[in-house]
C-alpha atoms as a PDB file:
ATOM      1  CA  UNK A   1      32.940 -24.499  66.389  1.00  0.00           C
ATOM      2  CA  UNK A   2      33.117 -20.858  64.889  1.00  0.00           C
ATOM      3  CA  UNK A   3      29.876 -20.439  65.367  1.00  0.00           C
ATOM      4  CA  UNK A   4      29.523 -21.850  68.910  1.00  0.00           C
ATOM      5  CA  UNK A   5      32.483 -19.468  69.765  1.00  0.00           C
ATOM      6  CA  UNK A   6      30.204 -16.604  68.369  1.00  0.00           C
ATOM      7  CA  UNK A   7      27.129 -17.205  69.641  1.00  0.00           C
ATOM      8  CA  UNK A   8      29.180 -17.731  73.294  1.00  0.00           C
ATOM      9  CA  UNK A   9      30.701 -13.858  72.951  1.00  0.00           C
ATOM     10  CA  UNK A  10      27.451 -12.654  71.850  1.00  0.00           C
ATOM     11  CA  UNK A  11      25.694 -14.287  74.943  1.00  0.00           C
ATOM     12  CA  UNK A  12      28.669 -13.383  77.181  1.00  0.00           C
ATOM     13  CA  UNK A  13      27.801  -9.341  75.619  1.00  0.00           C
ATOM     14  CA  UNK A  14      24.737  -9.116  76.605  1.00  0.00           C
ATOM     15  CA  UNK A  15      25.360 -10.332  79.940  1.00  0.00           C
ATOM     16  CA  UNK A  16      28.053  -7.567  80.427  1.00  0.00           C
ATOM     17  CA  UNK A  17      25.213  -4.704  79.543  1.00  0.00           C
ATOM     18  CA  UNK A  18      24.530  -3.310  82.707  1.00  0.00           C
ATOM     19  CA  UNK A  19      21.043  -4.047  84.125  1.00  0.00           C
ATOM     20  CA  UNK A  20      19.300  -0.841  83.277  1.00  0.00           C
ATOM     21  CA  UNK A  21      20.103  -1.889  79.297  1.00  0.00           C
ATOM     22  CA  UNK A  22      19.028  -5.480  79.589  1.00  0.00           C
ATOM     23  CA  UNK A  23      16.080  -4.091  81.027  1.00  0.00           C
ATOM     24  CA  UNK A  24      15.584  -1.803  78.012  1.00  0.00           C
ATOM     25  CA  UNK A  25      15.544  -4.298  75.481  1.00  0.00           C
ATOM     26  CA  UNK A  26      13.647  -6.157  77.503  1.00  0.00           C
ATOM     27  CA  UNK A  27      10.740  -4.053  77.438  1.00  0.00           C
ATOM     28  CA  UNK A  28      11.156  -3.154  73.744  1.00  0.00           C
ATOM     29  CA  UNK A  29      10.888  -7.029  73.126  1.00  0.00           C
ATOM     30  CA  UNK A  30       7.570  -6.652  74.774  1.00  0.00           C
ATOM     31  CA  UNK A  31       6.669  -4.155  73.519  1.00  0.00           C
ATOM     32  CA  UNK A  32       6.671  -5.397  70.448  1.00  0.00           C
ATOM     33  CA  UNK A  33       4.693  -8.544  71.274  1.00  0.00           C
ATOM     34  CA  UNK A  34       1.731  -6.404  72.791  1.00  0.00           C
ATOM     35  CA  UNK A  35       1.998  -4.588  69.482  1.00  0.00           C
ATOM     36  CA  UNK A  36       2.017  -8.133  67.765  1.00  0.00           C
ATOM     37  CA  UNK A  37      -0.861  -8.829  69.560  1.00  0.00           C
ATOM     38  CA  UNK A  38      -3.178  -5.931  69.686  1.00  0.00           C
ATOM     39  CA  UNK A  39      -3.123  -6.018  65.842  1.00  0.00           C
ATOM     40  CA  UNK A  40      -4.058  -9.720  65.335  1.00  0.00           C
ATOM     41  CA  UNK A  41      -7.068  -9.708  67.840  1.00  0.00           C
ATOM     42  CA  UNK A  42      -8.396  -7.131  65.672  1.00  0.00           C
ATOM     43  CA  UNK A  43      -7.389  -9.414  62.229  1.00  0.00           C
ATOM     44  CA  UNK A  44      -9.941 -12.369  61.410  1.00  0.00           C
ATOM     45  CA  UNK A  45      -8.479 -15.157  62.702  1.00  0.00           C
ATOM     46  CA  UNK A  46      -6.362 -13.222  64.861  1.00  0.00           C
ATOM     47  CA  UNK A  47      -4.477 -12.585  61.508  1.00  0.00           C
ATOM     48  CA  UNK A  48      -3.998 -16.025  60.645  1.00  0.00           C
ATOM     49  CA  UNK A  49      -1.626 -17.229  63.721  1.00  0.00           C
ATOM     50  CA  UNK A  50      -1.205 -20.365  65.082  1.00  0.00           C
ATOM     51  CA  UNK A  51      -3.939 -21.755  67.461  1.00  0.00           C
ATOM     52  CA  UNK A  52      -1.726 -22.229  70.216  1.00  0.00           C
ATOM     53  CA  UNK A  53      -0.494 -18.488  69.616  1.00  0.00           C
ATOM     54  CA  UNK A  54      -3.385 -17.221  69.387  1.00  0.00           C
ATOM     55  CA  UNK A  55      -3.910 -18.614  73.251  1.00  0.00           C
ATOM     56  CA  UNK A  56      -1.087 -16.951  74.304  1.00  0.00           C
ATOM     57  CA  UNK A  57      -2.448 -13.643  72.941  1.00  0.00           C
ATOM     58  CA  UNK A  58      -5.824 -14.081  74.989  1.00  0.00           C
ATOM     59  CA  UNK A  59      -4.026 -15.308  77.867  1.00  0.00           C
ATOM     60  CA  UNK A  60      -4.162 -18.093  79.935  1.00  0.00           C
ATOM     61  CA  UNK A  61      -6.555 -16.118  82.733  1.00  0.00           C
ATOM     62  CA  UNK A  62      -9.361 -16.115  80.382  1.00  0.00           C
ATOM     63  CA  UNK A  63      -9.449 -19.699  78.956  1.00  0.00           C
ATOM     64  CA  UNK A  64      -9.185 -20.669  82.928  1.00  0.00           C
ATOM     65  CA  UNK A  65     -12.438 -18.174  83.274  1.00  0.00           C
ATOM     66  CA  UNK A  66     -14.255 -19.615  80.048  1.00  0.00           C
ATOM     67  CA  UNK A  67     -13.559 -22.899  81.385  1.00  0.00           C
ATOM     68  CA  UNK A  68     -15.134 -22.373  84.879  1.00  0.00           C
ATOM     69  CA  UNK A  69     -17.864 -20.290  83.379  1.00  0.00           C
ATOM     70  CA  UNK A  70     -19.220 -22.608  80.452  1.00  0.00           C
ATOM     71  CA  UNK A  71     -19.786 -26.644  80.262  1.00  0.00           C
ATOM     72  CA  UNK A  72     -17.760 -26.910  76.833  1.00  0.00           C
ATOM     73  CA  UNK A  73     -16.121 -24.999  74.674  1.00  0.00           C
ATOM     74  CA  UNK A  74     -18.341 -25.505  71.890  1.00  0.00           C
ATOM     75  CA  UNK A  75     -21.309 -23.802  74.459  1.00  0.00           C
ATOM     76  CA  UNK A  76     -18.668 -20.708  75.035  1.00  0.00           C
ATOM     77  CA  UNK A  77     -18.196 -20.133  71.027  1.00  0.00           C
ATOM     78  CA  UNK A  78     -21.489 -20.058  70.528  1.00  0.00           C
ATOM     79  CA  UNK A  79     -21.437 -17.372  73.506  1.00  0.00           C
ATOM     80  CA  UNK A  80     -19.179 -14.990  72.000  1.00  0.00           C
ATOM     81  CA  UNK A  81     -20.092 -15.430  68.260  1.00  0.00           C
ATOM     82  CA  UNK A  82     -23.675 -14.281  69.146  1.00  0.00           C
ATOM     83  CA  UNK A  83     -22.239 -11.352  71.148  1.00  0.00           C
ATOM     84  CA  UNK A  84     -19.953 -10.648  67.889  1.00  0.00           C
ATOM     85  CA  UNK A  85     -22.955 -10.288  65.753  1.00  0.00           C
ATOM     86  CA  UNK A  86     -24.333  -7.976  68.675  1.00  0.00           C
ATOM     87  CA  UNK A  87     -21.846  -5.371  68.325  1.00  0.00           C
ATOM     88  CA  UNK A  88     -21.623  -5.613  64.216  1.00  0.00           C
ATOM     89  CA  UNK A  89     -25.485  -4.716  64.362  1.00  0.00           C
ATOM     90  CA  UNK A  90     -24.177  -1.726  66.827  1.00  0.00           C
ATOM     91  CA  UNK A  91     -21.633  -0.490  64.465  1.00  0.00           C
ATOM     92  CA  UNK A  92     -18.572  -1.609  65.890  1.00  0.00           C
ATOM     93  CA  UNK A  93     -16.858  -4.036  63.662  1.00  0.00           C
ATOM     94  CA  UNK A  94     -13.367  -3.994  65.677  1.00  0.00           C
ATOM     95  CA  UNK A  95     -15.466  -5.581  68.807  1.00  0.00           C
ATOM     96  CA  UNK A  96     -17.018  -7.174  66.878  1.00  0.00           C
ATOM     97  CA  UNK A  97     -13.803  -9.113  65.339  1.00  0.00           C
ATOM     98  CA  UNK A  98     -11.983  -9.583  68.996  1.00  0.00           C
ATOM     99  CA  UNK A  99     -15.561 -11.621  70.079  1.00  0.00           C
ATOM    100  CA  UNK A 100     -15.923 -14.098  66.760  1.00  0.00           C
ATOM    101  CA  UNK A 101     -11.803 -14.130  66.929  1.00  0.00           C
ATOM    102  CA  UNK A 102     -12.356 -15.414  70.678  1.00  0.00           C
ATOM    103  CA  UNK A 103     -15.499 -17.843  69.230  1.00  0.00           C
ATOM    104  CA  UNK A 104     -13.019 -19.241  66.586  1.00  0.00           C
ATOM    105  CA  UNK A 105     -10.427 -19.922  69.077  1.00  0.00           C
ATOM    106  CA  UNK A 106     -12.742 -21.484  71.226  1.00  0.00           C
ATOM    107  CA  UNK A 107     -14.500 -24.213  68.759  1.00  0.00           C
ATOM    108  CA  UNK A 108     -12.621 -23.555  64.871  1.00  0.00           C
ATOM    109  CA  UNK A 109     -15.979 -25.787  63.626  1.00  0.00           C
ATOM    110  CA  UNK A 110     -18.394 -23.098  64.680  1.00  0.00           C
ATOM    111  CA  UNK A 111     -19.689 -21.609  61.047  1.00  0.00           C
ATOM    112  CA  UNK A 112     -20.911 -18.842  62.818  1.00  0.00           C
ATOM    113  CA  UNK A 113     -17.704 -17.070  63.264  1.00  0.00           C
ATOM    114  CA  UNK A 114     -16.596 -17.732  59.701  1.00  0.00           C
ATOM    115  CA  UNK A 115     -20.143 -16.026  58.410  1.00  0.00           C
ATOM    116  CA  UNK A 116     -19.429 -13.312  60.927  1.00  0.00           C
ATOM    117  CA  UNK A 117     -15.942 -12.279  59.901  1.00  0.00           C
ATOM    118  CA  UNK A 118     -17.148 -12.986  56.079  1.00  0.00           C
ATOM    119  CA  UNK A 119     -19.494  -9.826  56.562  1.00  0.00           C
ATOM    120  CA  UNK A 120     -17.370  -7.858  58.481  1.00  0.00           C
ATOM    121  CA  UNK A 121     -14.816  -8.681  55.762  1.00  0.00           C
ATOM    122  CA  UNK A 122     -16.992  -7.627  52.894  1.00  0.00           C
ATOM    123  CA  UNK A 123     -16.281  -4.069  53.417  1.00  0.00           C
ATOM    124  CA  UNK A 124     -12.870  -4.197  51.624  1.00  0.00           C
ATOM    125  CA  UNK A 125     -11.870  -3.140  48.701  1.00  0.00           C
ATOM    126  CA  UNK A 126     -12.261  -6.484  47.213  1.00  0.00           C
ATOM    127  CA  UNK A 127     -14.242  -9.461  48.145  1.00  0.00           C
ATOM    128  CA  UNK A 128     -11.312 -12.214  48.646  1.00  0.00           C
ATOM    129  CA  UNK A 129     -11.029 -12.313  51.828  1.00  0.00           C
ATOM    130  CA  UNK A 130     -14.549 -12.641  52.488  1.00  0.00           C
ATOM    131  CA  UNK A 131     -15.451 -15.278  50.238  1.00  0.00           C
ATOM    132  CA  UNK A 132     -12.242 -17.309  52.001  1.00  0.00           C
ATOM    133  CA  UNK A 133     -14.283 -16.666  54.904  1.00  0.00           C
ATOM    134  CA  UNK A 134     -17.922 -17.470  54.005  1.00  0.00           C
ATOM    135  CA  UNK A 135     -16.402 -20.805  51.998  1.00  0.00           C
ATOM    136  CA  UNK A 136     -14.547 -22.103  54.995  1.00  0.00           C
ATOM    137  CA  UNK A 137     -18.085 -21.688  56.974  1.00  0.00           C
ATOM    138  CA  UNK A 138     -20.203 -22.621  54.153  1.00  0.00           C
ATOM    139  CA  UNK A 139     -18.014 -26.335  54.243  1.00  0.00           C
ATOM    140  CA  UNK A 140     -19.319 -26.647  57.844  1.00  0.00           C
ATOM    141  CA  UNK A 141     -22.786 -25.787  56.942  1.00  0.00           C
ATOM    142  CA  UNK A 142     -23.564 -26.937  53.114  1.00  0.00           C
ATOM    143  CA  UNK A 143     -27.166 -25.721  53.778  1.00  0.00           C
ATOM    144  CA  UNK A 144     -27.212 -22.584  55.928  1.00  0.00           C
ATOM    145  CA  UNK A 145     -29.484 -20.093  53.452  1.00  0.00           C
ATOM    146  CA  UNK A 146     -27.719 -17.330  55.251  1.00  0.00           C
ATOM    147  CA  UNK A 147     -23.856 -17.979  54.731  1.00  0.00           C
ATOM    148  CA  UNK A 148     -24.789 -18.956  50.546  1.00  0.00           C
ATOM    149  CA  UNK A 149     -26.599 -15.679  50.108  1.00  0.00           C
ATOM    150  CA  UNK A 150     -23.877 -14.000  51.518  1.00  0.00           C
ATOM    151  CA  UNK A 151     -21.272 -16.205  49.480  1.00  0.00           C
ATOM    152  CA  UNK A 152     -23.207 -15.636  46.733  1.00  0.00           C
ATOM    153  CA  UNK A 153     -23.616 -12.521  46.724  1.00  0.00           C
ATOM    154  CA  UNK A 154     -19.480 -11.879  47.464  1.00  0.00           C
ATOM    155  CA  UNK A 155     -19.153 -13.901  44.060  1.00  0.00           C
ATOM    156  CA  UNK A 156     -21.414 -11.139  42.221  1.00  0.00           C
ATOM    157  CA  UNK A 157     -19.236  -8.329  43.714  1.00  0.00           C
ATOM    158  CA  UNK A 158     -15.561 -10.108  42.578  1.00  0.00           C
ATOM    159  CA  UNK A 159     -17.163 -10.916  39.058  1.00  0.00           C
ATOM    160  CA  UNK A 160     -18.400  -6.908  38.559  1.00  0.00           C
ATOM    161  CA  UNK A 161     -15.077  -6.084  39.266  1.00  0.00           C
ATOM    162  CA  UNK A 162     -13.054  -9.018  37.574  1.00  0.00           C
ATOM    163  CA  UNK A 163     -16.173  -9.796  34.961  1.00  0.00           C
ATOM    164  CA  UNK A 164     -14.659 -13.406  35.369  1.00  0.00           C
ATOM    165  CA  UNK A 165     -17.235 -15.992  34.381  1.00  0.00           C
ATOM    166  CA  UNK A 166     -16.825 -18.703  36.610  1.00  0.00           C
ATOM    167  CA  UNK A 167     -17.330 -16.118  39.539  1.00  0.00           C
ATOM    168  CA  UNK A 168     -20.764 -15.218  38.140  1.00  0.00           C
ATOM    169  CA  UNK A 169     -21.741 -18.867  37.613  1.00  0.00           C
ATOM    170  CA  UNK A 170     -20.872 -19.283  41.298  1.00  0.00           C
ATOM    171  CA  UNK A 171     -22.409 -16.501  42.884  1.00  0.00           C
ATOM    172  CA  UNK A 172     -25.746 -17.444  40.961  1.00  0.00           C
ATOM    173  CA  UNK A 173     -24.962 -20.723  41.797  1.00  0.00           C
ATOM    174  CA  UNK A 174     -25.404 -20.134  45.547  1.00  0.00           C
ATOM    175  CA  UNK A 175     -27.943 -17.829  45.600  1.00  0.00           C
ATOM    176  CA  UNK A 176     -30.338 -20.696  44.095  1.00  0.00           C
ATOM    177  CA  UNK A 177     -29.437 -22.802  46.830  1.00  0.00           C
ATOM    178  CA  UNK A 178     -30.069 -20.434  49.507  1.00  0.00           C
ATOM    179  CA  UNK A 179     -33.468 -19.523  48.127  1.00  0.00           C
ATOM    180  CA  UNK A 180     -34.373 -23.075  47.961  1.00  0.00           C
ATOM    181  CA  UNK A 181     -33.146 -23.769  51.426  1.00  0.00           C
ATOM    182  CA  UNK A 182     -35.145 -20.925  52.715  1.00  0.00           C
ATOM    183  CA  UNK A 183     -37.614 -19.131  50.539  1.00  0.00           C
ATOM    184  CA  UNK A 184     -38.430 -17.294  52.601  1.00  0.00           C
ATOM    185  CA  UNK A 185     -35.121 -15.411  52.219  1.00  0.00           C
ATOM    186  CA  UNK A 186     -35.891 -11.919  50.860  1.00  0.00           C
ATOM    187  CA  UNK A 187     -32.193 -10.649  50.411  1.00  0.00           C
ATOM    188  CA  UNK A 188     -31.398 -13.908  48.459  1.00  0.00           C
ATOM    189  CA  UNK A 189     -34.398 -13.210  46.090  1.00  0.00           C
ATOM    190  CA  UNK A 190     -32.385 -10.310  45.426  1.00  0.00           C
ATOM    191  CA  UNK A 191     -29.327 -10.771  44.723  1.00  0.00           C
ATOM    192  CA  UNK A 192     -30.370 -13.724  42.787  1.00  0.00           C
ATOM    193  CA  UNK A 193     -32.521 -11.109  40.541  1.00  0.00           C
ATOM    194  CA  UNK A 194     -29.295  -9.093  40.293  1.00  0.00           C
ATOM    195  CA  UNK A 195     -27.536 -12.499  39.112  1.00  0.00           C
ATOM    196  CA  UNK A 196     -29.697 -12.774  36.567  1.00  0.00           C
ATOM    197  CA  UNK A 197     -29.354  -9.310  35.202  1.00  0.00           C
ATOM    198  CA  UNK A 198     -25.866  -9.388  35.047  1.00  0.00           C
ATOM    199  CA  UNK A 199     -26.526 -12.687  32.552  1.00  0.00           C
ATOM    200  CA  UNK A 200     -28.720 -10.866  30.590  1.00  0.00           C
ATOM    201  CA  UNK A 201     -31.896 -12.851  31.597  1.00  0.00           C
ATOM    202  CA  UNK A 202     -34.690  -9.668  32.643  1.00  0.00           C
ATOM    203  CA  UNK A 203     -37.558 -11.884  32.818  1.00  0.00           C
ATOM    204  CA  UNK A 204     -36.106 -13.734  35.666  1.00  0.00           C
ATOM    205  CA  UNK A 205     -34.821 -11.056  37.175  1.00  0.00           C
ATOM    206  CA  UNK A 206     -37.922  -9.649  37.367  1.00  0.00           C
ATOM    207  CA  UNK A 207     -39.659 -12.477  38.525  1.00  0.00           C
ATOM    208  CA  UNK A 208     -36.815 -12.902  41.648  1.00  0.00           C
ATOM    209  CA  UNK A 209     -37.541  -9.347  41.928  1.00  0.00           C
ATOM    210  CA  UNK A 210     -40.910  -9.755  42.663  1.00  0.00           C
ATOM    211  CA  UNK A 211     -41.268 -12.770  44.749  1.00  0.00           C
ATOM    212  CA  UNK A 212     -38.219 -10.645  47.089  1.00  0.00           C
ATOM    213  CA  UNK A 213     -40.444  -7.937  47.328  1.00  0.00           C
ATOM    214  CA  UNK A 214     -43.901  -9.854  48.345  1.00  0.00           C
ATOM    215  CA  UNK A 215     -41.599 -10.962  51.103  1.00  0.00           C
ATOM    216  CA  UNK A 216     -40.467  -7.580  52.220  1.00  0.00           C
ATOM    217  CA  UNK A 217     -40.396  -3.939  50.392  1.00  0.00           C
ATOM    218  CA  UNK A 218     -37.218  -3.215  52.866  1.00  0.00           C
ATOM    219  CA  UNK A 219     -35.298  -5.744  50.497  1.00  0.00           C
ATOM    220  CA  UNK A 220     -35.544  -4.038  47.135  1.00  0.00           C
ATOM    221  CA  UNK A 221     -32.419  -1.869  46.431  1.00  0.00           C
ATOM    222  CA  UNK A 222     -34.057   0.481  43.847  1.00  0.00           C
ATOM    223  CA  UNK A 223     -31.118   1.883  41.820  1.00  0.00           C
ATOM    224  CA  UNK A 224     -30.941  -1.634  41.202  1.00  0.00           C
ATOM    225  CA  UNK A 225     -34.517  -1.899  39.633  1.00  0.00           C
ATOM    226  CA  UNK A 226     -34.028   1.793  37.925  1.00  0.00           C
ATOM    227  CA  UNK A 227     -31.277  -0.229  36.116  1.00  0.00           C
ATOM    228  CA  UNK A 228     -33.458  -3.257  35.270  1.00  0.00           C
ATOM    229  CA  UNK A 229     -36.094  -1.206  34.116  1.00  0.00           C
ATOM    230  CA  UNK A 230     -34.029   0.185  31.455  1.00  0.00           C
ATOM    231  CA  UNK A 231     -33.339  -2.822  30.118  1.00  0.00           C
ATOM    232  CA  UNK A 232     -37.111  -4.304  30.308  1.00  0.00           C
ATOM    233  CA  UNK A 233     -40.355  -2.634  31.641  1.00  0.00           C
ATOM    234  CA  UNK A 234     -41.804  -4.470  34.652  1.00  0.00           C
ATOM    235  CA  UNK A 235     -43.990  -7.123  33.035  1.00  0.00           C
ATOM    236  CA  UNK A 236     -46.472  -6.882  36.110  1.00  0.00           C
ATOM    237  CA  UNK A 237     -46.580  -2.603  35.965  1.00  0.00           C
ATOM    238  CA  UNK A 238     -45.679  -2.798  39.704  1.00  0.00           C
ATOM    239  CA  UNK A 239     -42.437  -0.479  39.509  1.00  0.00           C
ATOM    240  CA  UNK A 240     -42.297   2.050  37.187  1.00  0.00           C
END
């Protein structure tokens, strides 16, 4: 009853505030929310919100439009996580976020988005969040070559910083399986050749080394080799 009584004088306070107040607080209170807002469209995931929050931050004029505009939602993800990987290949991450955010909203199965944001994410300090990323979109495509050469290679970055094991085990891990779902894959031959450095095996790091490189020169990160060559010669006297 004390508490009802409260709450009833509080209510009965703010009532009393003349209008120009109420409409003060008002506008802080939204304020706030746009603030709220403009920082989780530019968050993966819109910063980890609530689906149906997320809505409200995009606002109910656009899902009307994406509905009138596309036959599924599923076709309009696929819309706006292409157009997300657009503007990351222009240099603007923020956009970038904002379009594979929308993407997510729109279908949370597309592994597209979670691939996008995993990149995007890679640029921090440390590689957490983007291996959260790449895994959740790696469980919705098991064999994309793409999303476990990126995974993979997120696992070699925590385990030079954490020298943990289990993280290089992984990260080698899934840069076997991406080369053997595409072989093709020059950036996977790689990183795989880098895996196998940091386990102490040169031979197959050279040999990963090479079959990158016969797929494309553009691939082979050369302070890398400078620091495999120090540890063994090439055996084929290509790169010296």
């Amino acid at each position: 009853m004390k508490y009802l009584i409260c709450l009833l004088l509080g209510l009965g306070a703010l009532l009393a505030l003349p209008a120009q107040a109420q409409r003060k607080l008002k506008s802080k209170a939204k304020d706030g929310m746009g603030a709220v807002s403009a920082a989780s469209r530019l968050q993966p995931l819109f910063g980890g919100i609530p689906a149906a929050q997320a809505e409200a931050v995009v606002g109910a004029a656009f899902l009307a439009d994406v509905a009138r505009s596309f036959a599924s939602k599923a076709e309009a993800s696929r819309f706006f996580s292409t157009k997300g990987y657009e503007y990351l290949a222009e240099g603007k991450p923020d956009t970038a976020i904002y379009r594979l955010n929308l993407a997510w909203l729109l279908d949370p199965k597309n592994p597209d988005v979670y691939r996008g944001l995993g990149v995007i994410a890679s640029r921090n300090p440390t590689p957490d969040e983007s291996i959260g990323l790449l895994s959740r979109g790696l469980a919705l495509a098991p064999t994309d070559a793409l999303m476990l050469s990126d995974l993979g290679s997120s696992y070699l970055i925590r385990y030079e910083q954490t020298r943990k094991k289990k993280d290089l085990t992984t990260g080698h891990d899934h840069l076997q399986r991406a080369v053997a779902a595409d072989p093709g894959n020059a950036v996977a031959w790689q990183q795989l050749a880098r895996a196998y450095y940091l386990q102490e095996n040169y031979a197959q790091a050279w040999d990963a080394t090479h079959k990158g490189s016969a797929l494309s020169m553009t691939s082979v990160d050369f302070n890398f080799l400078s620091e495999l060559m120090v540890k063994m010669p090439d055996p084929q006297g290509k790169f010296k």
